[in-house]
Protein backbone atom coordinates (compact mmCIF):
# COMPACT_ATOMS: atom_id res chain seq x y z
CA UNK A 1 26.17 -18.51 -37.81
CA UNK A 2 25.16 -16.32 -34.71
CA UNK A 3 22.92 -18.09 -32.15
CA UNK A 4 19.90 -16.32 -30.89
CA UNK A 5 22.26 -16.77 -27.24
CA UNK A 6 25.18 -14.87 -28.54
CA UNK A 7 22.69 -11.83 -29.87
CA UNK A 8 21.22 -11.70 -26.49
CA UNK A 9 24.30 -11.62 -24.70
CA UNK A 10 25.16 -8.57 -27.00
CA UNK A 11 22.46 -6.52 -24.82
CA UNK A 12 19.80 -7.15 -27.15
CA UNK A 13 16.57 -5.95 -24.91
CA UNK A 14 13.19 -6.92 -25.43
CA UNK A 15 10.87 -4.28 -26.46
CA UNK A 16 6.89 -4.42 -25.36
CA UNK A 17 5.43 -2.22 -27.85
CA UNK A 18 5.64 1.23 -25.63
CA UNK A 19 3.98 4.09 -27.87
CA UNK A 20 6.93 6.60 -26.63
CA UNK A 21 8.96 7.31 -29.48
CA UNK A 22 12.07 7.78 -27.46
CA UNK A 23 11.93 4.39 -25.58
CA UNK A 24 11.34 2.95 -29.82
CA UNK A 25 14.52 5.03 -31.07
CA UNK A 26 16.83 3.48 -28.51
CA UNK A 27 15.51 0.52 -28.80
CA UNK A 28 16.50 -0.04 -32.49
CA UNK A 29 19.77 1.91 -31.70
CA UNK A 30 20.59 -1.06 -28.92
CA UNK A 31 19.78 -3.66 -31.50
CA UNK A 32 22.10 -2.24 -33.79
CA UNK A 33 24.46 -2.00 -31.20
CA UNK A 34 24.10 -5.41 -30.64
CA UNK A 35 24.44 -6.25 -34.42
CA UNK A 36 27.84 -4.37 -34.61
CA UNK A 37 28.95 -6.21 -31.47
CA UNK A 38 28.56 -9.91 -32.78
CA UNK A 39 29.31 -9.30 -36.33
CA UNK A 40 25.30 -10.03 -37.03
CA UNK A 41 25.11 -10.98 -40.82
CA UNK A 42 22.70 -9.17 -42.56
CA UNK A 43 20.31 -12.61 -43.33
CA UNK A 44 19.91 -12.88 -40.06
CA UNK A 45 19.11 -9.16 -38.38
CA UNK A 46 15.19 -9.69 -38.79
CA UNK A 47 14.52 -12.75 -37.49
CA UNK A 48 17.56 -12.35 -34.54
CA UNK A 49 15.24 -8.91 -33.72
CA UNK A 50 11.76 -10.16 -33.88
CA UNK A 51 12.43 -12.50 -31.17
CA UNK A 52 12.96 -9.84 -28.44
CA UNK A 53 9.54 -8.40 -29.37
CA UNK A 54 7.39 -9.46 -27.07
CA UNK A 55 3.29 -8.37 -25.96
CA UNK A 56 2.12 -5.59 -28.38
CA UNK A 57 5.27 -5.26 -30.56
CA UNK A 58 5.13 -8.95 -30.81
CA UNK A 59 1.44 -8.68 -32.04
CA UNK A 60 2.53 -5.83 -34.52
CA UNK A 61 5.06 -8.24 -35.99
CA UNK A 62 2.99 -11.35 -36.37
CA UNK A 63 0.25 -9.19 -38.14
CA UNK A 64 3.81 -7.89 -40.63
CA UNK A 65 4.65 -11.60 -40.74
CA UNK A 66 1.01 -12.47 -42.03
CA UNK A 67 0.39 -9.30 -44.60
CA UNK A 68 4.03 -9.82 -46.43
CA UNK A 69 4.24 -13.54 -46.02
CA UNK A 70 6.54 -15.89 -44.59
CA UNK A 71 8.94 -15.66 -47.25
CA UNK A 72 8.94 -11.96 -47.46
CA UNK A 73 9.60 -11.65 -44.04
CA UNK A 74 12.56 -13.97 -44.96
CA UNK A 75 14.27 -11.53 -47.58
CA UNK A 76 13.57 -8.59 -45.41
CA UNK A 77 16.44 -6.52 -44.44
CA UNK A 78 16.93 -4.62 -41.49
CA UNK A 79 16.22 -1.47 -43.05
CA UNK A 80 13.08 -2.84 -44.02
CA UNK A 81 12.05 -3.52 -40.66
CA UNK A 82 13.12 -0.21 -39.65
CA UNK A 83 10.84 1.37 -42.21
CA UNK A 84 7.73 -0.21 -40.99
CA UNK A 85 9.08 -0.23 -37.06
């Protein structure tokens, strides 16, 4: 299983909730980067990228987290989070 260390090392950046679509878009391109780079299973994707969100996006994802449910959040794929991202 990938450790939340070897994602990170992957250049994994944090993301603060900017409202510039740009700065977003490469955001979740790095990420996927990242994913491709250490062979991220697919379980894994949502919860390995929620932990780089930090101040408003972090907010934004705790609010997800409580509307959907802890177990919903669980099953969610990366597409998923893309979708609401």
């Amino acid at each position: 299983m990938l450790t939340f260390r070897e994602f990170r090392a992957c250049v994994a950046l944090e993301y603060f909730g900017e409202k510039d679509l740009i700065a977003s878009i490469r955001w979740l391109v790095d990420v996927a980067n990242a994913f491709c780079i250490s062979s991220c299973p697919n379980g894994t994707k949502v919860r390995l990228s929620s932990c780089v969100l930090k101040d408003r996006a972090r907010d934004w994802w705790e609010e997800v987290g409580r509307s959907v449910g802890d177990e919903a959040v669980d099953l969610m794929t990366w597409d998923d989070f893309v979708t609401r991202f």
